[in-house]
Protein backbone atom coordinates (compact mmCIF):
# COMPACT_ATOMS: atom_id res chain seq x y z
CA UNK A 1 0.00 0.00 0.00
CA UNK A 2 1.03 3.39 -0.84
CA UNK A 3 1.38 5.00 2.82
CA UNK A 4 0.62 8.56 1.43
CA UNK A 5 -2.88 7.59 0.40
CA UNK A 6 -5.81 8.69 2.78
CA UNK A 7 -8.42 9.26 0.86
CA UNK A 8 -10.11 7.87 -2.41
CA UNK A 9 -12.54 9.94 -4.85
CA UNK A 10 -14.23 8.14 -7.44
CA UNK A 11 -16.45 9.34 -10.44
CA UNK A 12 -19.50 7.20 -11.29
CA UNK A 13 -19.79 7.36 -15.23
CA UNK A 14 -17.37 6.47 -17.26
CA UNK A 15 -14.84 5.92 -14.25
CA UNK A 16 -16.91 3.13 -12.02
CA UNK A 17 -20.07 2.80 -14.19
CA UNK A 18 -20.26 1.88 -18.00
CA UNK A 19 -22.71 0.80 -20.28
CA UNK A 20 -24.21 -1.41 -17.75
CA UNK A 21 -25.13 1.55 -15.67
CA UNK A 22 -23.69 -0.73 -12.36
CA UNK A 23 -19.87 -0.70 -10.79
CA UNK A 24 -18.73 -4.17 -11.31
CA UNK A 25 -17.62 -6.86 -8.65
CA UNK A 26 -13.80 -6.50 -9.38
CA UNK A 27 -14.25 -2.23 -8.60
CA UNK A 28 -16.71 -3.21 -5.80
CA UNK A 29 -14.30 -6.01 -4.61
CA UNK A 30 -11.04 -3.41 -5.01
CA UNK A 31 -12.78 -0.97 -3.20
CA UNK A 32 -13.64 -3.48 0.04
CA UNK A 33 -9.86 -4.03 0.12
CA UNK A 34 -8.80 -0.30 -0.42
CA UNK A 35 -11.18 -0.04 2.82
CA UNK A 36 -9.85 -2.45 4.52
CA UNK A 37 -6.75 -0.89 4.81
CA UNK A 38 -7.89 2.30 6.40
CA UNK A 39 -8.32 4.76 3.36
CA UNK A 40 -11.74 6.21 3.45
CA UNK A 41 -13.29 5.91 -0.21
CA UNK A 42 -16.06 8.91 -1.18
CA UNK A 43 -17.82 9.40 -4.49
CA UNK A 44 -17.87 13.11 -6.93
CA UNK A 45 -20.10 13.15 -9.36
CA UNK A 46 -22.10 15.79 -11.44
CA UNK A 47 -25.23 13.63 -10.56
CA UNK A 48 -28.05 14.29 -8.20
CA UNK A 49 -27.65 13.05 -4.66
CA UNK A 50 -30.63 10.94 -5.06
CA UNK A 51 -29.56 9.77 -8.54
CA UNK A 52 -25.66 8.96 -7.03
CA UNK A 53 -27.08 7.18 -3.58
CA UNK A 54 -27.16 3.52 -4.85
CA UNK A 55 -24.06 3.50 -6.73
CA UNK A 56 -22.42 5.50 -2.79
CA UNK A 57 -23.95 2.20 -1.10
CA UNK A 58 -22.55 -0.25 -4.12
CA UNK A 59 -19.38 0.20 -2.99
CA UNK A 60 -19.91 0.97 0.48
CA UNK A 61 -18.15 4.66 0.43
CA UNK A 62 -17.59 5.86 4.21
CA UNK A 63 -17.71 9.43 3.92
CA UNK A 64 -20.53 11.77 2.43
CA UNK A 65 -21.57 11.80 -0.74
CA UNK A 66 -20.40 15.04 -3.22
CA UNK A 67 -22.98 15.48 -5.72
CA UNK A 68 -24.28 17.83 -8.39
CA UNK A 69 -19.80 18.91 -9.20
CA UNK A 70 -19.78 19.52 -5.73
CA UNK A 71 -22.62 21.80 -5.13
CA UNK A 72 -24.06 19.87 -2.87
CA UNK A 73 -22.12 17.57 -0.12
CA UNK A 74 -24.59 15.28 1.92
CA UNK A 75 -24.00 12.56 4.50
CA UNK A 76 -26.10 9.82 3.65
CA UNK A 77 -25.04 7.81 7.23
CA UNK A 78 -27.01 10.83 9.13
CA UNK A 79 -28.86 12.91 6.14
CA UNK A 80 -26.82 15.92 7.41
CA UNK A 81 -26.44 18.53 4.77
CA UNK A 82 -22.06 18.88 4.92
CA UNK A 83 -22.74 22.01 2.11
CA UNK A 84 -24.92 23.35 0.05
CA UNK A 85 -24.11 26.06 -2.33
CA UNK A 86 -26.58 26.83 -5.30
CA UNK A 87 -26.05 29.13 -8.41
CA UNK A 88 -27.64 32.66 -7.75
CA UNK A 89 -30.75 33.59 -8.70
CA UNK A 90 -29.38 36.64 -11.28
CA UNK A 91 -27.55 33.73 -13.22
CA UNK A 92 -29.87 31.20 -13.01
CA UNK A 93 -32.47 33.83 -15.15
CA UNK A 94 -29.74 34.38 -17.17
CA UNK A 95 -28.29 31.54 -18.22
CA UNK A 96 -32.03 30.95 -19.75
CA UNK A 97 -31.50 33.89 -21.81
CA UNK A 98 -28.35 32.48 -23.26
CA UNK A 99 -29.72 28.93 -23.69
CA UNK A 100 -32.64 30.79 -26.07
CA UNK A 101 -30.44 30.84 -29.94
CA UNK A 102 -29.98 27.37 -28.95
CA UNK A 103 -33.73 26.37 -27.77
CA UNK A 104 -34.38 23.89 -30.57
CA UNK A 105 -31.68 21.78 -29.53
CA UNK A 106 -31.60 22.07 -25.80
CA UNK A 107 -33.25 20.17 -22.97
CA UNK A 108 -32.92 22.45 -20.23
CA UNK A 109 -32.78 20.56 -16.66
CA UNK A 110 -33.23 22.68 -13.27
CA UNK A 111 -32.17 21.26 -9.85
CA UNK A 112 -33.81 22.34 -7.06
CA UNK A 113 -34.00 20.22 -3.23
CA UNK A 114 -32.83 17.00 -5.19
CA UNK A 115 -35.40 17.28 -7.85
CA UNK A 116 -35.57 17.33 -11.64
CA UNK A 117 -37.66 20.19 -13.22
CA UNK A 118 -38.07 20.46 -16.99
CA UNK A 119 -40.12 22.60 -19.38
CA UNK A 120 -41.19 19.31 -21.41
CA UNK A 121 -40.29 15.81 -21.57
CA UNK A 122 -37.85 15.46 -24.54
CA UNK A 123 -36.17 12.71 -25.72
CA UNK A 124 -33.11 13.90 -24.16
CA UNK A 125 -34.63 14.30 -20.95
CA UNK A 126 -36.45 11.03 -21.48
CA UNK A 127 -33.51 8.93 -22.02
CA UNK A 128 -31.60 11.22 -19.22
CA UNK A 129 -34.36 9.96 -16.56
CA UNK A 130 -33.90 6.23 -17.41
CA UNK A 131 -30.30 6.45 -16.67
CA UNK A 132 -30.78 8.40 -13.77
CA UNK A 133 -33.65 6.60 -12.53
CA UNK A 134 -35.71 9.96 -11.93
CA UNK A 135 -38.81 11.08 -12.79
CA UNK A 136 -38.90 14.49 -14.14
CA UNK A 137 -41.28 17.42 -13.13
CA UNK A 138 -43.04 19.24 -15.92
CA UNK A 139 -43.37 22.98 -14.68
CA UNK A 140 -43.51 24.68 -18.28
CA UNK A 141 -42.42 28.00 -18.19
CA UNK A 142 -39.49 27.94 -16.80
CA UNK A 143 -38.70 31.24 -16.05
CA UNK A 144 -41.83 31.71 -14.21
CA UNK A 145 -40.48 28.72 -11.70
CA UNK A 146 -37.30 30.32 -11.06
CA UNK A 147 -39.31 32.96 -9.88
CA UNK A 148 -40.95 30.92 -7.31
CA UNK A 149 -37.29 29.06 -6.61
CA UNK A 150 -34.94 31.61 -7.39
CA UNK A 151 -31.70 29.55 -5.95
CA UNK A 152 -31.23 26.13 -8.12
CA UNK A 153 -28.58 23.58 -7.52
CA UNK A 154 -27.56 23.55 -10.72
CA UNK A 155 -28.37 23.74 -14.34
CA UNK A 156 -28.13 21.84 -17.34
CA UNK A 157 -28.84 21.77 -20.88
CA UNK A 158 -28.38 18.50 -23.15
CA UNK A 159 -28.54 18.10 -26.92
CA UNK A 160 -27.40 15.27 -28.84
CA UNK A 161 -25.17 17.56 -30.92
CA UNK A 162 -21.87 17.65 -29.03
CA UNK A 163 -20.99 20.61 -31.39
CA UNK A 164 -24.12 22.89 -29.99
CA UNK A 165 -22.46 21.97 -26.40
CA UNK A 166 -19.20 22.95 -27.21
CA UNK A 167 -19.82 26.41 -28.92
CA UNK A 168 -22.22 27.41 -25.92
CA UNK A 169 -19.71 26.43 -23.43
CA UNK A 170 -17.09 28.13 -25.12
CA UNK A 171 -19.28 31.29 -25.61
CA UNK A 172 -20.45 31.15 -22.15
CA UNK A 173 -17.46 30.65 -20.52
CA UNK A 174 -16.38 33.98 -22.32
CA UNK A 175 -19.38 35.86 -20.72
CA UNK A 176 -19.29 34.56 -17.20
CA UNK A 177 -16.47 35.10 -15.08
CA UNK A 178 -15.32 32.23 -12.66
CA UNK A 179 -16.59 34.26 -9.44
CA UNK A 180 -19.90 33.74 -11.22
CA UNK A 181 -20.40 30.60 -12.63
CA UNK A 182 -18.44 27.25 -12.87
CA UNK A 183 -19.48 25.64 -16.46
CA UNK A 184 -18.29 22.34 -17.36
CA UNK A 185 -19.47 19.46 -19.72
CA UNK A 186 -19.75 16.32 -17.82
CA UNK A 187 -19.79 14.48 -21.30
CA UNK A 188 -19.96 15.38 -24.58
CA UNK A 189 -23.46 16.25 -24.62
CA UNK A 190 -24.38 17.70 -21.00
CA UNK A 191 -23.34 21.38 -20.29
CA UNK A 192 -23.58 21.87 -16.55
CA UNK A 193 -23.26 25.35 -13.85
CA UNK A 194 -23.01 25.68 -10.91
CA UNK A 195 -22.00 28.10 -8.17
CA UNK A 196 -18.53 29.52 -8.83
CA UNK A 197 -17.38 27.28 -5.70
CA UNK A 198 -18.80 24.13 -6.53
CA UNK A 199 -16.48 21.89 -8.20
CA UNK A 200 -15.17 18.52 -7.72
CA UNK A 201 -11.90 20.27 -6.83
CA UNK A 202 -13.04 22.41 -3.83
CA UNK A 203 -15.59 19.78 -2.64
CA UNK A 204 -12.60 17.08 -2.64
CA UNK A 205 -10.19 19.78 -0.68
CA UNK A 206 -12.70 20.68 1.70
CA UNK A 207 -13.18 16.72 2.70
CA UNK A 208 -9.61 16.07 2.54
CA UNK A 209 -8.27 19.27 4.66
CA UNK A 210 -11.48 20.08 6.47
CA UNK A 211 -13.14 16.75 7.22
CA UNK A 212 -10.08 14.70 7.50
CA UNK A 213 -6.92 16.74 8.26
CA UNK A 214 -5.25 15.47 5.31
CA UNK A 215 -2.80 17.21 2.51
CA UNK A 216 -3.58 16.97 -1.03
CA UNK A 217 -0.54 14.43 -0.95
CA UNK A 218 -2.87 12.12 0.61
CA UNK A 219 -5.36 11.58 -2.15
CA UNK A 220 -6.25 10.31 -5.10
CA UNK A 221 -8.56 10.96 -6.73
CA UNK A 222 -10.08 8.91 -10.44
CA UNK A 223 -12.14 10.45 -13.23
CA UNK A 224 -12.98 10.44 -16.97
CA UNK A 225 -14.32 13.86 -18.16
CA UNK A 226 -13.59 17.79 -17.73
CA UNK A 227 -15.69 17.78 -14.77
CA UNK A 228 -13.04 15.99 -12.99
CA UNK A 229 -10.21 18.63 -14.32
CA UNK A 230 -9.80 20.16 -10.93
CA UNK A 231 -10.09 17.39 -8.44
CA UNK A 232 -7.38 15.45 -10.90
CA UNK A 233 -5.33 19.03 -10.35
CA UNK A 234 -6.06 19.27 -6.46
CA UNK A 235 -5.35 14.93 -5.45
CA UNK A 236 -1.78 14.27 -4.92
CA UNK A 237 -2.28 11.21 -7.67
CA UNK A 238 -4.81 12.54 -10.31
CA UNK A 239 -5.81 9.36 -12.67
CA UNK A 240 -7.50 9.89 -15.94
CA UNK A 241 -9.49 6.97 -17.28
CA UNK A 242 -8.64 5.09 -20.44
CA UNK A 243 -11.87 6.66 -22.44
CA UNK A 244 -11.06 10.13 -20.86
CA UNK A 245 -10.53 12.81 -23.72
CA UNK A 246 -7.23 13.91 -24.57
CA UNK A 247 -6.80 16.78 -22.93
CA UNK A 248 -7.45 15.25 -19.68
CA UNK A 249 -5.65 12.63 -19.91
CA UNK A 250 -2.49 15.10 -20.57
CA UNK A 251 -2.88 16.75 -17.28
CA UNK A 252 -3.77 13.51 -15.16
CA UNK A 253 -0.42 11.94 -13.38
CA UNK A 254 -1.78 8.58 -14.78
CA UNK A 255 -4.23 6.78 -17.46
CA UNK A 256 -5.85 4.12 -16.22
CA UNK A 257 -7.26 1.28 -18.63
CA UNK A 258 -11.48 2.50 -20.00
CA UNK A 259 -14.27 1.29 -17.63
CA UNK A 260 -15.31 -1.48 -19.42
CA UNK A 261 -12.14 -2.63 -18.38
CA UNK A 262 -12.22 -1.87 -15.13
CA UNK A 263 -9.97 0.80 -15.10
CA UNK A 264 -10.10 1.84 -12.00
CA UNK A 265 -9.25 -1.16 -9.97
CA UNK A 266 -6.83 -1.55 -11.47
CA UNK A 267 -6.06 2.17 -10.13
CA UNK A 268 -6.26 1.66 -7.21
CA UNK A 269 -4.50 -1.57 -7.34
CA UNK A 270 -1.47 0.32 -8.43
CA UNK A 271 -1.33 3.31 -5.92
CA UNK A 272 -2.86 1.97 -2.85
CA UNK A 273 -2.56 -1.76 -2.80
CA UNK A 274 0.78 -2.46 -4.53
């Protein structure tokens, strides 16, 4: 075992969960052993807490649960709410506006108290829901509910053009500054914000150093997409997964083999066990 290692931060998709939508016996089994050596194991993920929970109790993590980039950090042992910081109202209106050039190829998604609220069920959203098993709310108008529930958790807009995703994050991230937003795609299609301080980076520092007393030497930290980016900058040992895009995998201190493979067993098998 490395003795440096205190802490272990998993993505689900695309780092623990593939096509199967389930983490596999040899990640679940790697993960019992990682345990079993004293390093506490949490999940990040850009999914809902609710949405994240089973795949927290597949592998039995032992610390709370980051969820929604790190927007929201919940303890599902006591229910306690660690943090909570959603995306202000101002933005939240806003960030309608920008999504309106786009509006014929966007499925807007609204967080609010672990809930899914959508204008209309698309076939984005549809297939979106399965994965997630969630049901969606259908409010309509969705600037008349961010009226009512000015404060979201976070926001998202799908399209199953990857090029419509990449021009609005790139125009958006030019008319936001980073005291404003944090925008991110999760995967190719999915453009997420969030508050300015939610990200997998600050919600993995503030459980390292706050929670557990630990330096960033002390963790490691495994994930697949630019949503990752800054907790693979913050660990001490940032892996990239095999299917990770380029650029990620350039700034991770290691590639690990593609889920399907079971990449990140074999991780952890290599930095904590070994």
């Amino acid at each position: 075992m490395n003795p440096d290692i205190r802490l272990v931060v998993l993505d689900i998709d695309g780092t623990i969960s593939g096509h199967a939508n389930e983490v596999s016996e040899e990640v679940k089994a790697t993960v019992k052993r990682v345990q079993a050596k004293g390093v506490k194991v949490a999940i990040a993920t850009g999914r809902m807490y609710r949405s994240a929970l089973r795949f927290h109790r597949a592998i039995a993590a032992d610390m709370p649960l980051i969820s929604y980039q790190g927007a929201l950090i919940k303890d599902p042992q006591t229910n306690q709410v660690v943090g909570h910081w959603p995306v202000a109202p101002v933005h939240a209106r806003t960030l309608l506006d920008d999504f309106t050039p786009y509006s014929d190829e966007l499925s807007i998604h609204i967080y609010l108290n672990d809930e899914l609220y959508v204008r209309a069920i698309t076939p984005q959203t549809q297939t979106y829901a399965e994965r997630s098993q969630i049901e969606p709310i259908v409010v309509g108008d969705l600037y008349a509910f961010l009226e009512q529930n000015p404060e979201p958790t976070k926001v998202l807009a799908l399209s199953d053009n990857p090029s419509v995703i990449t021009v609005l994050l790139e125009q958006l991230q030019d008319r936001y500054t980073a005291d404003q937003l944090y925008l991110t795609k999760s995967v190719a299609t999915y453009f997420e914000a969030t508050n300015p301080i939610a990200n997998k980076g600050t919600a993995v520092k503030f459980m390292a150093e706050e929670l557990l007393g630990l330096t960033r030497e002390q963790v490691l930290v495994v994930g697949d997409n630019f949503n990752d980016r800054e907790m693979i900058a913050y660990a001490g040992i940032g892996v990239a997964m095999g299917d990770a895009p380029a650029a990620l995998k350039a700034e991770a201190d290691w590639v690990a083999p593609s889920v399907e493979d079971h990449g990140a067993a074999v991780a952890l098998e290599r930095f904590v066990l070994s």
